[in-house]
C-alpha atoms as a PDB file:
ATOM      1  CA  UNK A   1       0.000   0.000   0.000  1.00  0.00           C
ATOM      2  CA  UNK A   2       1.505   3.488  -1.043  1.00  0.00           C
ATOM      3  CA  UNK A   3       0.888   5.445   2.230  1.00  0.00           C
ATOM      4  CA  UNK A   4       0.849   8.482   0.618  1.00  0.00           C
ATOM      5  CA  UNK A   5      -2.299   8.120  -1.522  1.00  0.00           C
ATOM      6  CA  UNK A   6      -5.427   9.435  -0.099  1.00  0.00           C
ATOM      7  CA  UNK A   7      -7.493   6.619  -1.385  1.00  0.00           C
ATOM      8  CA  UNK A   8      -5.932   3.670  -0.157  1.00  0.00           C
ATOM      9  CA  UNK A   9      -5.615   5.284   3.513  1.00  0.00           C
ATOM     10  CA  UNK A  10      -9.047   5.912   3.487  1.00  0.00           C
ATOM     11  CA  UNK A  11     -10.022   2.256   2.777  1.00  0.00           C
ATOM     12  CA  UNK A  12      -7.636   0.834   5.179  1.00  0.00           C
ATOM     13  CA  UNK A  13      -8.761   3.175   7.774  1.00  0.00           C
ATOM     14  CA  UNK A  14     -12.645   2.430   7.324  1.00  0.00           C
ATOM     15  CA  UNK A  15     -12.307  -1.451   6.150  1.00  0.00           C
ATOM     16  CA  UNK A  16     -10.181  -2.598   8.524  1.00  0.00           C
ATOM     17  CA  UNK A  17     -12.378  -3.690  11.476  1.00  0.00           C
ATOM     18  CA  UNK A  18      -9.432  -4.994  13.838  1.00  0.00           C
ATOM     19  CA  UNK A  19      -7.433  -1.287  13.444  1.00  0.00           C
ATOM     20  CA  UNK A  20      -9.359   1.531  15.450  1.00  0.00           C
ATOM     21  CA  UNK A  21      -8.955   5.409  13.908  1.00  0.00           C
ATOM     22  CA  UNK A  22      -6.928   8.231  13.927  1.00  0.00           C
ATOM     23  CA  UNK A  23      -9.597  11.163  12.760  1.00  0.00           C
ATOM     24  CA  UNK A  24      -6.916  13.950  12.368  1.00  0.00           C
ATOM     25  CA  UNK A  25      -7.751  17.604  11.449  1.00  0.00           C
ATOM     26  CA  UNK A  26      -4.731  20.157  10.405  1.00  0.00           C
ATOM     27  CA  UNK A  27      -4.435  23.284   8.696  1.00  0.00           C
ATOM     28  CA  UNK A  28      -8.301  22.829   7.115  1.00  0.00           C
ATOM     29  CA  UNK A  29      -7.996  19.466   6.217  1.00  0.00           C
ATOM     30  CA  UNK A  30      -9.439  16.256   7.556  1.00  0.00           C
ATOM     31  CA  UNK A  31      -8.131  12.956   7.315  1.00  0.00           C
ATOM     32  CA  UNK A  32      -8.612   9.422   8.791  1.00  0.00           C
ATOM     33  CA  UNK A  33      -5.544   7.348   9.482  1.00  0.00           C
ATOM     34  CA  UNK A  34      -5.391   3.800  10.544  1.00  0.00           C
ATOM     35  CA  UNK A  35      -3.255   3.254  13.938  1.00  0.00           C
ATOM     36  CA  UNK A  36      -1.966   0.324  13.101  1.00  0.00           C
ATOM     37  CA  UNK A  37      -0.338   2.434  10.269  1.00  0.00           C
ATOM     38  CA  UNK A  38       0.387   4.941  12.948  1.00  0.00           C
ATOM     39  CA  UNK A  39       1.826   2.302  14.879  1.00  0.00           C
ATOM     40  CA  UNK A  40       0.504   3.275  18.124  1.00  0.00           C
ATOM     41  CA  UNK A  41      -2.117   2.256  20.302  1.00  0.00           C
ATOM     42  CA  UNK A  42      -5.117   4.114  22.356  1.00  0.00           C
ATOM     43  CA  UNK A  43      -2.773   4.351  25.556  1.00  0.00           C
ATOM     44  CA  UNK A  44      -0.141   5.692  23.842  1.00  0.00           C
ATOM     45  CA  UNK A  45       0.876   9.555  25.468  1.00  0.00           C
ATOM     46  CA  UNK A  46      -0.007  12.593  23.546  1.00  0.00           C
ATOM     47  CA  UNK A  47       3.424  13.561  22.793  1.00  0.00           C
ATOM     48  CA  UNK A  48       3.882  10.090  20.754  1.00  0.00           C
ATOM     49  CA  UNK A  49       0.924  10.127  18.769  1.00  0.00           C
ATOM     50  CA  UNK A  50       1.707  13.590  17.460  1.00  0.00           C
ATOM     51  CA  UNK A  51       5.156  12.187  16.707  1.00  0.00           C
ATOM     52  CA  UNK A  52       3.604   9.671  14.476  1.00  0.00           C
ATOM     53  CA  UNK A  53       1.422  11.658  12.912  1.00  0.00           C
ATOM     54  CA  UNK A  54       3.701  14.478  12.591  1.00  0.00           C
ATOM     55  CA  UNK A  55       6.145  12.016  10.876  1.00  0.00           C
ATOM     56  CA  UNK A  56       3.270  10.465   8.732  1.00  0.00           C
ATOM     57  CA  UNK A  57       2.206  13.728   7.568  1.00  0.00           C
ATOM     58  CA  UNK A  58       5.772  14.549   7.047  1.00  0.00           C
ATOM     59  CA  UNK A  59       5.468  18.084   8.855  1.00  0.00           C
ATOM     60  CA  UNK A  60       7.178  19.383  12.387  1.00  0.00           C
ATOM     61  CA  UNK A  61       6.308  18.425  15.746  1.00  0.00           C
ATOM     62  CA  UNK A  62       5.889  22.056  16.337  1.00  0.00           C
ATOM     63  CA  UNK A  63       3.197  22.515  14.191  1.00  0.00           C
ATOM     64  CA  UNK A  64       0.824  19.889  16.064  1.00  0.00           C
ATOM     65  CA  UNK A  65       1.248  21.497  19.908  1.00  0.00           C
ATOM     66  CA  UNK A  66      -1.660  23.268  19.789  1.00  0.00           C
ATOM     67  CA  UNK A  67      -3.697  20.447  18.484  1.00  0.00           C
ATOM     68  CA  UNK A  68      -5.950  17.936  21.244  1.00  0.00           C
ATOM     69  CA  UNK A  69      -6.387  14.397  21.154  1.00  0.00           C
ATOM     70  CA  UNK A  70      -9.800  12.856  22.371  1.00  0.00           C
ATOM     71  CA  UNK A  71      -9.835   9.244  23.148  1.00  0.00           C
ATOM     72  CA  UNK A  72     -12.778   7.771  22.296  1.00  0.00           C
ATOM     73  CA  UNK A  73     -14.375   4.668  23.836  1.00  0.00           C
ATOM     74  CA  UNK A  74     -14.759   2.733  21.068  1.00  0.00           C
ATOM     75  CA  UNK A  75     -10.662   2.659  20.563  1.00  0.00           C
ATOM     76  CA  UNK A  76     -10.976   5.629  17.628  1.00  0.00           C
ATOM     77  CA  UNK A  77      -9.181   8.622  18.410  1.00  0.00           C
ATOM     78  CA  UNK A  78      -9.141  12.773  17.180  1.00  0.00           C
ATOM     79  CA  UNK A  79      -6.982  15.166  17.222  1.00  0.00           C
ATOM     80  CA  UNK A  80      -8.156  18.792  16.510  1.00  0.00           C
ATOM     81  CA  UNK A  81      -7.442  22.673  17.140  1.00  0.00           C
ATOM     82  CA  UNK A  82      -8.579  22.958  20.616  1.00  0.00           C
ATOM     83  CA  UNK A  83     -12.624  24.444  20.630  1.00  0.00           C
ATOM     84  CA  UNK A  84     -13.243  27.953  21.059  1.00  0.00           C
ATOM     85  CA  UNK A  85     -16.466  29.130  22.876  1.00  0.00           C
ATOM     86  CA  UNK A  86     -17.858  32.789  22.632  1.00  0.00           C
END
């Protein structure tokens, strides 16, 4: 699988039942990203999930800080620019 094609990501992401979800959302864009292709897991700390997915979406580490993770309790997770109320 080319990781780097849109396509294929997506289908991994939402065919594979045994791989839970990385629901990222960066600079306007959305994206879903399979954690096994991630290659961490839904305990994993903050600051190594946005190394993987700083890595996978070949940008800086710096750019993600500001971004929040949820956990979710099916085993999917998001990370997003934290909400603003007001």
């Amino acid at each position: 699988m080319t990781l780097n094609d849109p396509r294929n990501l997506y289908t991994h992401a939402t065919n594979a039942s045994d791989s839970n979800v990385m629901h990222v959302r960066f600079k306007g864009n959305s994206r879903d990203i399979a954690l096994d292709i991630l290659e961490v897991e839904q305990g994993a700390p903050d600051e190594q999930i946005k190394r993987a997915v700083a890595a996978f979406l070949d940008v800086k580490l710096s750019d993600l800080n500001s971004l929040v993770i949820e956990r979710h309790e099916n085993g999917n997770m998001t990370m997003r620019p934290p909400a603003v109320f007001g």
